[in-house]
Protein backbone atom coordinates (compact mmCIF):
# COMPACT_ATOMS: atom_id res chain seq x y z
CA UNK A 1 -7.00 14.19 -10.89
CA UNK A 2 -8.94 16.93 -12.38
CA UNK A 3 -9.71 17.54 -16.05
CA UNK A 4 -12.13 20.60 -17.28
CA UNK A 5 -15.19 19.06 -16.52
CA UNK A 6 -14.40 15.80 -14.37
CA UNK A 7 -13.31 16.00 -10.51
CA UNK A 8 -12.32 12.57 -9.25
CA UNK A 9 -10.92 11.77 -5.45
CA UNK A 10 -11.39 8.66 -3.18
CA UNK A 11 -14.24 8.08 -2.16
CA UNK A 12 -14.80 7.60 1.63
CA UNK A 13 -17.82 6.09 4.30
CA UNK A 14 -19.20 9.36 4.02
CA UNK A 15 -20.35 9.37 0.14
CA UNK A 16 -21.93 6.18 0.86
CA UNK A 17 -25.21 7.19 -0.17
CA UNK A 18 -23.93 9.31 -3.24
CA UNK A 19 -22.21 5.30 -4.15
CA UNK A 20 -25.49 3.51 -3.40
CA UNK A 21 -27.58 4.48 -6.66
CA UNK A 22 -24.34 3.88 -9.07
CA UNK A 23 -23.43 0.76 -7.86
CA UNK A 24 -26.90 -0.12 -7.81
CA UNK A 25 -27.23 1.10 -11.53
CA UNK A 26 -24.26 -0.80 -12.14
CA UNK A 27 -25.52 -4.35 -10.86
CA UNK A 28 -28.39 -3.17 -13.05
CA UNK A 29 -25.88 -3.04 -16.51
CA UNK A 30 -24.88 -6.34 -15.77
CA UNK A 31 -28.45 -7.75 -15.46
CA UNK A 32 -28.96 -8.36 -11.58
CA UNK A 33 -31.98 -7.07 -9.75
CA UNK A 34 -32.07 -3.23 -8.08
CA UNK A 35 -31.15 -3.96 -4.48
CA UNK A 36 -30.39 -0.52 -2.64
CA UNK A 37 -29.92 -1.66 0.53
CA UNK A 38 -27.78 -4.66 -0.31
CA UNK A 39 -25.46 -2.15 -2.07
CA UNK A 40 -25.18 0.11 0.70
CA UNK A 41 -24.53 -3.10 2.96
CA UNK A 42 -21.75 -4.88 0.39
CA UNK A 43 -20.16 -1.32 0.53
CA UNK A 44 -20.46 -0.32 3.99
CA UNK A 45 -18.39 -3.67 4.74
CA UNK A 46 -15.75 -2.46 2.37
CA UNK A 47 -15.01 0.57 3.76
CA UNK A 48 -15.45 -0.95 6.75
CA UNK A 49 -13.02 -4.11 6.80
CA UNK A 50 -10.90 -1.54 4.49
CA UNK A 51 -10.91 -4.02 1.57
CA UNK A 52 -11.30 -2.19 -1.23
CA UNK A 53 -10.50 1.53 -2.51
CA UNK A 54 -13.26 3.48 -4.25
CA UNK A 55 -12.56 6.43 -6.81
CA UNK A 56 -15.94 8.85 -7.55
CA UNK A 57 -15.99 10.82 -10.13
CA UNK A 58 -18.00 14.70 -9.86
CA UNK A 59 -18.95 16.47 -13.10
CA UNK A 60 -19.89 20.02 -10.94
CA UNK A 61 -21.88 18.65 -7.91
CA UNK A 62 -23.17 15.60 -9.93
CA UNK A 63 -21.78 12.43 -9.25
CA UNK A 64 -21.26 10.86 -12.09
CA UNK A 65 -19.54 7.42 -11.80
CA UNK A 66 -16.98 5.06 -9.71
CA UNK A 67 -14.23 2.79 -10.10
CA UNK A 68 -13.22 -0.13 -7.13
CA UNK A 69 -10.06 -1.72 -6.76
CA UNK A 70 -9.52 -4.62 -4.60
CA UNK A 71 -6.18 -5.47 -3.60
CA UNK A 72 -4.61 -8.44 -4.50
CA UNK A 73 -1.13 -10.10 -5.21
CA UNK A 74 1.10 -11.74 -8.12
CA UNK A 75 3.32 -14.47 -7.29
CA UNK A 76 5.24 -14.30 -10.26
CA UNK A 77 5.89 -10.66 -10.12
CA UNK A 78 6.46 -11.10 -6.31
CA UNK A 79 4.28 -8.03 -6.01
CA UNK A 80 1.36 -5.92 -4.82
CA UNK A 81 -1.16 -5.54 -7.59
CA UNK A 82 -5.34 -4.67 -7.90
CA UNK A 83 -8.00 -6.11 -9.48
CA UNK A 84 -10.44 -3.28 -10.79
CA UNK A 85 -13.23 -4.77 -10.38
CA UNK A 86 -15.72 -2.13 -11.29
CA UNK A 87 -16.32 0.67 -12.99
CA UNK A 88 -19.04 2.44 -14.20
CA UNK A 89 -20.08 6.22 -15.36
CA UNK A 90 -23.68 7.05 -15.15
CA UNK A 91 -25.52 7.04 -19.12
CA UNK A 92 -26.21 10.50 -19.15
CA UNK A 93 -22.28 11.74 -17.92
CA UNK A 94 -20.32 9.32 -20.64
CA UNK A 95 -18.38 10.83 -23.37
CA UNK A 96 -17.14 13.64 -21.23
CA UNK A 97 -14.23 12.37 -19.82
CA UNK A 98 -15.46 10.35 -16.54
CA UNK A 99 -13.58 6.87 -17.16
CA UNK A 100 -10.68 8.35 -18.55
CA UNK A 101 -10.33 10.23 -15.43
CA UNK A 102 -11.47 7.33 -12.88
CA UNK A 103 -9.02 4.64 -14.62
CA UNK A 104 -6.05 7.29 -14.39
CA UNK A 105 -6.99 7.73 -10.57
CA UNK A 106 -6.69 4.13 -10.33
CA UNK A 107 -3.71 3.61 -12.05
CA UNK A 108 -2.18 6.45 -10.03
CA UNK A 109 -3.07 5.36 -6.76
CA UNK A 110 -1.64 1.72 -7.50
CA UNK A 111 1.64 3.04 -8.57
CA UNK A 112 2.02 5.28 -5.16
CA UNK A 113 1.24 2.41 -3.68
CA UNK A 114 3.60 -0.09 -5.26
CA UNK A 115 1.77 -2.15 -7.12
CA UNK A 116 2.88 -3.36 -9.86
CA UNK A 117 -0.17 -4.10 -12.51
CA UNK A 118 -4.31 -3.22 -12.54
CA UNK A 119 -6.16 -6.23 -14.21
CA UNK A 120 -9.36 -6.38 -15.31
CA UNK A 121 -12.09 -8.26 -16.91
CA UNK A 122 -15.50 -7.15 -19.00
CA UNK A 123 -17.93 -9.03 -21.16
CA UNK A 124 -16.80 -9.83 -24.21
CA UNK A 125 -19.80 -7.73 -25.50
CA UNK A 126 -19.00 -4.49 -23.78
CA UNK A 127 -17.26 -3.09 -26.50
CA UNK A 128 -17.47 0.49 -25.84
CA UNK A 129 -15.62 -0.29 -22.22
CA UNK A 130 -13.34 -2.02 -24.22
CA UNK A 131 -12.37 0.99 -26.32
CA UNK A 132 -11.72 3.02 -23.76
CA UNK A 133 -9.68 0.53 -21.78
CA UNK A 134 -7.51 0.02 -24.60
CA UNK A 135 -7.38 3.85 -25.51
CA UNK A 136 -5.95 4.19 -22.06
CA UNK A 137 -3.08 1.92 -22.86
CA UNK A 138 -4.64 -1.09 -21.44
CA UNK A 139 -4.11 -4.69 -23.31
CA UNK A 140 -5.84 -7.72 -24.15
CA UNK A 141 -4.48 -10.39 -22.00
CA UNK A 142 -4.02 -13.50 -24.97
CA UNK A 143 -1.20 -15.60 -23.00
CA UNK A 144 -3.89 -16.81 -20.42
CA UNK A 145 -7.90 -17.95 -20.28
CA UNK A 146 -9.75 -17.05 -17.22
CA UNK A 147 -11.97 -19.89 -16.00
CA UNK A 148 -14.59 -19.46 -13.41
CA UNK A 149 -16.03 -21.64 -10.51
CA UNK A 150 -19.92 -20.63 -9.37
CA UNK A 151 -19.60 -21.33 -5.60
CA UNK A 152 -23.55 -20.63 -5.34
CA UNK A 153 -26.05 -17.70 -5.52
CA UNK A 154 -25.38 -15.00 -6.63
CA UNK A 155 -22.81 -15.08 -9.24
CA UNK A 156 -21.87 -13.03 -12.00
């Protein structure tokens, strides 16, 4: 998808290091250490073990965020759908369009693909991701909880 200012295509192995420092940054949002090298790892095994599909967004040359999807199913529905599990534009590229464009590459990409719902979760406190999410036609799931188990370290 492109809009004026925002480029966004799937990512591949080869923009691994143009991933590295957002995802890192990202970690970083949700108050876990800087670890560069553990990013690149975590990622590298995605692409690798093709587990996930990555969306970067481009303002120009300048990458300026991602969105990850990992593939998962419903058992109700019967159906493919994806969990989008991440997304993040960089501080100084927000307000210009970057997560509009990266959730409507998502959304796009699941529905070629036959899936039949994105879901997602944020903090309760991330209120501007919340606007946006439910600018884009997204809705607040309040039929169900989510619960969570800590296996061990790390957990977020």
């Amino acid at each position: 998808m492109t809009t004026p200012a925002v480029e966004v295509r799937q990512a591949t192995v080869a923009e691994l290091d143009l991933l590295v420092p957002l995802f890192d940054a990202y970690r970083q949002f949700y108050r876990q250490p800087s670890e560069p090298e553990g990013v690149k790892r975590f990622l590298l095994e995605r692409f690798a073990h093709s587990q996930s599909v990555i969306f970067i967004s481009f303002d120009g040359t300048a990458v300026t965020g991602f969105t990850q999807l990992y593939p998962s199913f419903s058992s109700g529905a019967i159906a493919r759908i994806f969990i989008l599990n991440d997304l993040f534009v960089a501080p100084e590229a927000r307000g210009r369009g970057a997560g509009s464009a990266l959730l409507h590459a998502a959304a796009e990409y699941a529905r070629r693909v036959g899936a039949v719902r994105l879901v997602l979760s944020t903090e309760v406190t991330n209120l501007t991701a919340q606007s946006l999410y439910e600018r884009r036609g997204w809705r607040r799931d309040t039929t169900f909880c989510a619960y969570q188990l800590a296996l061990g370290e790390p957990h977020l």
